[in-house]
N, C-alpha and C. Protein backbone atom coordinates (compact mmCIF):
# COMPACT_ATOMS: atom_id res chain seq x y z
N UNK A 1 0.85 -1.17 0.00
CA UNK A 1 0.00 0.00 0.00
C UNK A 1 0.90 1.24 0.00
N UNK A 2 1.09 2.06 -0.75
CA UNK A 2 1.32 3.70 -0.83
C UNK A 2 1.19 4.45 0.16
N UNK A 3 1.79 5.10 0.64
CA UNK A 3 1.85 6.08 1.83
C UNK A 3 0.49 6.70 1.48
N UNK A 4 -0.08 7.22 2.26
CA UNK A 4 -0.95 8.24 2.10
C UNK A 4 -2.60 7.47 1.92
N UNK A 5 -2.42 5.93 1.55
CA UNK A 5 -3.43 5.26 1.34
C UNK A 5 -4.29 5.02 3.02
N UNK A 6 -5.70 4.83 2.45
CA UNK A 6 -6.07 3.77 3.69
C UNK A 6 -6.86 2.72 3.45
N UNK A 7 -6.50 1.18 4.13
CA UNK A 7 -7.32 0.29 3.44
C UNK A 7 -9.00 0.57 3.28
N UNK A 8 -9.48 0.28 2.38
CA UNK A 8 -10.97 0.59 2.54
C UNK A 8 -11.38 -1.03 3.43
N UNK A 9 -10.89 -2.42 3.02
CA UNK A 9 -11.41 -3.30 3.45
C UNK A 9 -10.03 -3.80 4.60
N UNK A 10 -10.21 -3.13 6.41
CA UNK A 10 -9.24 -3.98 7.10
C UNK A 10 -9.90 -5.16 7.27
N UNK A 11 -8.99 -6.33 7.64
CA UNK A 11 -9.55 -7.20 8.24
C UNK A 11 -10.11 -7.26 9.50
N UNK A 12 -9.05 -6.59 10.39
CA UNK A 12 -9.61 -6.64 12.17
C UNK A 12 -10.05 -5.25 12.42
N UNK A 13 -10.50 -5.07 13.50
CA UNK A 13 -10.45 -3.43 14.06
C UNK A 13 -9.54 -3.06 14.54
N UNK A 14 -8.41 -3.97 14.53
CA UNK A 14 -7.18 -3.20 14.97
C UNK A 14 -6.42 -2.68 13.93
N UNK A 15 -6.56 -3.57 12.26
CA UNK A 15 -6.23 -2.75 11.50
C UNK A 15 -6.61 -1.13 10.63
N UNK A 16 -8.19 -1.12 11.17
CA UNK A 16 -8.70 0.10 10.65
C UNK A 16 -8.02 1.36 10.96
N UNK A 17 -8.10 2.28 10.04
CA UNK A 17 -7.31 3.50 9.95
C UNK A 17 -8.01 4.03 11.26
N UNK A 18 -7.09 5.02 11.82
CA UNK A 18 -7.42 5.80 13.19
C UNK A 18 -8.52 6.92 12.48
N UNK A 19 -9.61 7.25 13.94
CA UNK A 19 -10.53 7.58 13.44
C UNK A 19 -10.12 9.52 13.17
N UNK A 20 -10.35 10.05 12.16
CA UNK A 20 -9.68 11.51 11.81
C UNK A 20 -10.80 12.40 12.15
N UNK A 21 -10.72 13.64 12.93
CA UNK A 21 -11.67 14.41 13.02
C UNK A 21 -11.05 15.70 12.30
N UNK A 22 -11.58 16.76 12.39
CA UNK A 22 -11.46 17.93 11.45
C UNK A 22 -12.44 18.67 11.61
N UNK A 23 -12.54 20.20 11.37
CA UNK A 23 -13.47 21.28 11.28
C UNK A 23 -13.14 21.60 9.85
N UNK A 24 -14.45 22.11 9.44
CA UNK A 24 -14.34 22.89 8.20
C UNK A 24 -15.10 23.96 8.04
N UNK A 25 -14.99 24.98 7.52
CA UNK A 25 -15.57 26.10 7.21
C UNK A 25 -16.39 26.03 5.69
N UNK A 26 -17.53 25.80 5.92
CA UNK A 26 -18.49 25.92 4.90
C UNK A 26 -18.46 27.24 3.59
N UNK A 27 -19.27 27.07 2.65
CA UNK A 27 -19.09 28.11 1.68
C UNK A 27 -19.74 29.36 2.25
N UNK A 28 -20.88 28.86 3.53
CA UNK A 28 -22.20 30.18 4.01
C UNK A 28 -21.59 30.62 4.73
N UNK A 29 -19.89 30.20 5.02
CA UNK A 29 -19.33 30.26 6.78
C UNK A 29 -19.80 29.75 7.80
N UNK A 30 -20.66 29.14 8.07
CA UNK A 30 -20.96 27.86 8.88
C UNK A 30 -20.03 26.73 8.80
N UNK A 31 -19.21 26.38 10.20
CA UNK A 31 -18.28 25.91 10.95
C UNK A 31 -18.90 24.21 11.21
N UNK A 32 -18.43 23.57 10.77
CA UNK A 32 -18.90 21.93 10.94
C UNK A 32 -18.08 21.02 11.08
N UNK A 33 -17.83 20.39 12.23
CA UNK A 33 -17.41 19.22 12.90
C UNK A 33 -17.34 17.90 12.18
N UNK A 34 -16.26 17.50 12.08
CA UNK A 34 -15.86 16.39 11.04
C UNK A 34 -15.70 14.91 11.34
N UNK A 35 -16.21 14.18 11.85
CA UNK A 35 -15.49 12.75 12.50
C UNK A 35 -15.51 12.06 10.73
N UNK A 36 -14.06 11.10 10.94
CA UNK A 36 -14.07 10.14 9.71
C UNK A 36 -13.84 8.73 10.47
N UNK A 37 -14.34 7.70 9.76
CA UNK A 37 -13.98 6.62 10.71
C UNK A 37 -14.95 5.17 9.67
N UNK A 38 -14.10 4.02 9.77
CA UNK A 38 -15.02 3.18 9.72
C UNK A 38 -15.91 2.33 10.91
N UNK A 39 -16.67 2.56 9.77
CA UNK A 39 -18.31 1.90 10.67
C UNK A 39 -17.94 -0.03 10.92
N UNK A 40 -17.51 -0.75 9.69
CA UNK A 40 -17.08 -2.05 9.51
C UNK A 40 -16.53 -2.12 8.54
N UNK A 41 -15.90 -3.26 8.33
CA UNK A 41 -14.93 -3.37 7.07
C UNK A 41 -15.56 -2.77 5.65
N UNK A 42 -14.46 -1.99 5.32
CA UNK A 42 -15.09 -1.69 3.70
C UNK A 42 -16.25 -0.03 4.01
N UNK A 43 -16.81 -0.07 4.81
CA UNK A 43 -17.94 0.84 4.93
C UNK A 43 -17.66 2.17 5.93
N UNK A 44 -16.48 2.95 4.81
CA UNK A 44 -16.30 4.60 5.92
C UNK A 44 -17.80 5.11 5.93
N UNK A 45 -17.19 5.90 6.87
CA UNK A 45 -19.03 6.61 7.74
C UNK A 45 -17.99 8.21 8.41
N UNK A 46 -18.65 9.21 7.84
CA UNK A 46 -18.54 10.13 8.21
C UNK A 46 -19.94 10.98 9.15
N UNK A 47 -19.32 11.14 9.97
CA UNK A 47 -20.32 12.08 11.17
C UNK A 47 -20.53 14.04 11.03
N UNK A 48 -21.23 14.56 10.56
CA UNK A 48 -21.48 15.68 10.78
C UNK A 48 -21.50 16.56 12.16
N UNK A 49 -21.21 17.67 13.02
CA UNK A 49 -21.92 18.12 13.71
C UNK A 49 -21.58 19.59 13.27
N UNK A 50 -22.83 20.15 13.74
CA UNK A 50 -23.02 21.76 13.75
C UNK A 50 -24.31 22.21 12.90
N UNK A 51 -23.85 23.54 12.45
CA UNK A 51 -25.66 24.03 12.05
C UNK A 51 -25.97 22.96 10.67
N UNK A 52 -26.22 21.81 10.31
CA UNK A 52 -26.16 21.22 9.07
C UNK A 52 -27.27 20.34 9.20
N UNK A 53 -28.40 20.69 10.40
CA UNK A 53 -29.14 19.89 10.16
C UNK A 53 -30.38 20.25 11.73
N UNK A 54 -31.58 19.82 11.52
CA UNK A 54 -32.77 20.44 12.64
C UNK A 54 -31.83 19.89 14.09
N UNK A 55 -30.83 18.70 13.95
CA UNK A 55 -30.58 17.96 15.47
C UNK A 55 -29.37 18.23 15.18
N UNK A 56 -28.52 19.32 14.71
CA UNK A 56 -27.15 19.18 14.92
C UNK A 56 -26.17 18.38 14.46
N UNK A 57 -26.69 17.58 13.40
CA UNK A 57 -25.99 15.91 13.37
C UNK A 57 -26.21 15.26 12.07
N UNK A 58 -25.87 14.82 11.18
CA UNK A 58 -25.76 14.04 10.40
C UNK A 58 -25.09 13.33 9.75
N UNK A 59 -25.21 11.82 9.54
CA UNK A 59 -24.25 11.17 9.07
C UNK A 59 -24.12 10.36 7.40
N UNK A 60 -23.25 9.97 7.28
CA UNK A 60 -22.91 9.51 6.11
C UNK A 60 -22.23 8.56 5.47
N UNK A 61 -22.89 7.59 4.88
CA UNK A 61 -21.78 6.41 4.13
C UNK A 61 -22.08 6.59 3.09
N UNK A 62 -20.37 6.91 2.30
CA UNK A 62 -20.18 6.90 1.20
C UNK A 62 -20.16 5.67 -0.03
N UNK A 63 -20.21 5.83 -0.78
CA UNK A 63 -19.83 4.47 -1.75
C UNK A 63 -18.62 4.52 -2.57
N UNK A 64 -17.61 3.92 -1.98
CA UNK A 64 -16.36 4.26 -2.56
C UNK A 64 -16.00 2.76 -3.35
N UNK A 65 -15.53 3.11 -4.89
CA UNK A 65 -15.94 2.07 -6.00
C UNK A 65 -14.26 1.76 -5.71
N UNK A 66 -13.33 2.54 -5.27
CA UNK A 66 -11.74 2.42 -6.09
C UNK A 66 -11.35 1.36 -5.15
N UNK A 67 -12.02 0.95 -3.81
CA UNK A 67 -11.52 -0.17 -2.62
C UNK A 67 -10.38 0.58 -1.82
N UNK A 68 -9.99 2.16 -2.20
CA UNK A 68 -8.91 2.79 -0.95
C UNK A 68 -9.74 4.24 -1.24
N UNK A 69 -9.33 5.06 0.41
CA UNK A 69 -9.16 6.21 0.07
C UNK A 69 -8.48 7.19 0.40
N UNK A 70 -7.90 7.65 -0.27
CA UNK A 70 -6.80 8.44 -0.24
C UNK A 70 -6.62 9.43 1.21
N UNK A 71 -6.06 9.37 2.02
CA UNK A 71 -5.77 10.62 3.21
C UNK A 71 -6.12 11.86 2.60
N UNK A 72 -5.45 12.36 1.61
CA UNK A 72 -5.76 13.36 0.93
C UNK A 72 -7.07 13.84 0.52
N UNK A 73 -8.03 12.85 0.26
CA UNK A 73 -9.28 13.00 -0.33
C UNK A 73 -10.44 13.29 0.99
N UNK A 74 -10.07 12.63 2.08
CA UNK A 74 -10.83 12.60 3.27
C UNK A 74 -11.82 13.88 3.26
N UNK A 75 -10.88 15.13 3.37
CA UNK A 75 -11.38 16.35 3.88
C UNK A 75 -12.14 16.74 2.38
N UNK A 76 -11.98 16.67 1.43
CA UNK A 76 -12.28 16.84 0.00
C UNK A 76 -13.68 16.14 -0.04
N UNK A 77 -14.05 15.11 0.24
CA UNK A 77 -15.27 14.42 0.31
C UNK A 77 -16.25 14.31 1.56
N UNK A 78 -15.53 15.01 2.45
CA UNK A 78 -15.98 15.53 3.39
C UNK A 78 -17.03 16.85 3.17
N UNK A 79 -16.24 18.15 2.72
CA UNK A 79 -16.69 19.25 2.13
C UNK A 79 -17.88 19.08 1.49
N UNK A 80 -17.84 18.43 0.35
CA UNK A 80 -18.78 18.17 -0.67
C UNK A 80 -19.63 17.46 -0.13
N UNK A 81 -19.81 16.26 0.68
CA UNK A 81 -20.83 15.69 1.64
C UNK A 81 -21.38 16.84 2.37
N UNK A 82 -20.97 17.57 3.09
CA UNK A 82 -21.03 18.58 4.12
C UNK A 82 -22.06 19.87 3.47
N UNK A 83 -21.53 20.12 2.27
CA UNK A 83 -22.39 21.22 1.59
C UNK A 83 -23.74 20.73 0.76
N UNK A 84 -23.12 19.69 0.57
CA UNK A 84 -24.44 19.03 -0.05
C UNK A 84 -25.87 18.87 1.10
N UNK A 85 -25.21 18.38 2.09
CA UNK A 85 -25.92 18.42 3.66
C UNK A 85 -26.50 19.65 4.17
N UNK A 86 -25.74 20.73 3.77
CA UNK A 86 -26.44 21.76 4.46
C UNK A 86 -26.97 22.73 3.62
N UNK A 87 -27.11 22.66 1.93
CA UNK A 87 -28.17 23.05 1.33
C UNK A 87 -29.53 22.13 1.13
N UNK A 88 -29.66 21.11 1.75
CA UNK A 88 -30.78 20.26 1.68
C UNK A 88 -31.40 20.76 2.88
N UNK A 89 -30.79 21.06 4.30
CA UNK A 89 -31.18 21.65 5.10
C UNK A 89 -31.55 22.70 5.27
N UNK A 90 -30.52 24.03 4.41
CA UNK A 90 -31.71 25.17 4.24
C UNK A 90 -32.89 25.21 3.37
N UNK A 91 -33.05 24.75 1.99
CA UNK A 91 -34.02 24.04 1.26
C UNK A 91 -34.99 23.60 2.33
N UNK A 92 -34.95 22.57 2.91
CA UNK A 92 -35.85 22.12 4.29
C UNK A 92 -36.59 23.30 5.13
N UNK A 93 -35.12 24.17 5.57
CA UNK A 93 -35.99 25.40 6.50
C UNK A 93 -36.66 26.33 5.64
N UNK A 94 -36.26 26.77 4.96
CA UNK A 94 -36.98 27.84 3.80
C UNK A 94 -38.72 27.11 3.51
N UNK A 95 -38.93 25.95 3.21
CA UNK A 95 -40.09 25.04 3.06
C UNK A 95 -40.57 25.74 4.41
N UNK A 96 -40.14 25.24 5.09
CA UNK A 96 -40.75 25.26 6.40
C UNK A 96 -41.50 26.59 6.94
N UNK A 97 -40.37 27.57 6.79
CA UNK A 97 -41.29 28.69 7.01
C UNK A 97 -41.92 29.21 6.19
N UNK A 98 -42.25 28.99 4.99
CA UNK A 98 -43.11 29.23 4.09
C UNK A 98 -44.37 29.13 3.82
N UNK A 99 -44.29 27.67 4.59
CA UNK A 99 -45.53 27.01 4.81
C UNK A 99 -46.08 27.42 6.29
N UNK A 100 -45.05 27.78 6.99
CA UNK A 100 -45.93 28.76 8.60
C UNK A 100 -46.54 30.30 8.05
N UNK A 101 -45.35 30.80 7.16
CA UNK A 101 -45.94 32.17 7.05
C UNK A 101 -47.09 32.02 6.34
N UNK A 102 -47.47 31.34 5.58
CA UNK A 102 -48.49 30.98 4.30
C UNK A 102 -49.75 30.69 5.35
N UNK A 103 -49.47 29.69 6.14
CA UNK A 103 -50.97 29.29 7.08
C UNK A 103 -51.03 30.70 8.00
N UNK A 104 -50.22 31.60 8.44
CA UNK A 104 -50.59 32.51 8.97
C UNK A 104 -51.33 33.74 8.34
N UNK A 105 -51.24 33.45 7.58
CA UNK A 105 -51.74 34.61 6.66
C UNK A 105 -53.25 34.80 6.20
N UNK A 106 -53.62 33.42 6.11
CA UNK A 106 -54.90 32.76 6.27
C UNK A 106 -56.03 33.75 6.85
């Protein structure tokens, strides 16, 4: 394996890559909490926290076709998970009050 790699499939849990956390700064500037980690062999799972969702929290398994992923790529697919996450969530709130201001209006 290549420096910089991490297995996508360990065998034990002692071989799984250590779990990586990180902050990132969003495109809106909203600040979001990064856990990376596998869930079980083969199946990374990234954890959200911060404004990206009604409970603070959301998570994520990716589908990674290549069987590694790169250290490098972590924070990169992170981002793009992350923004993707938190325009579905304003989309969500915008609905939301639309539909309060709309019945109030009544």
């Amino acid at each position: 394996m290549r420096s910089g790699q991490l297995p996508l499939f360990p065998e034990t849990k002692k071989e799984y890559p250590p779990v990586v956390e990180f902050s990132l700064a969003l495109e809106d500037g909203t600040n979001v909490r990064v856990v990376f980690e596998y869930f079980s062999p083969g199946l990374p799972h990234f954890n959200f926290y911060g404004n990206i969702s009604e409970t603070g929290y959301r998570s994520h398994f990716p589908i990674v076709e290549s069987g590694i992923i790169e250290e490098s790529e972590i924070k990169l697919m992170a981002r793009e998970f992350a923004e993707e996450i938190r325009a579905e969530f304003l989309t969500e709130t915008q609905r939301k009050i639309k539909r309060l201001c709309h019945g109030k209006m009544r």
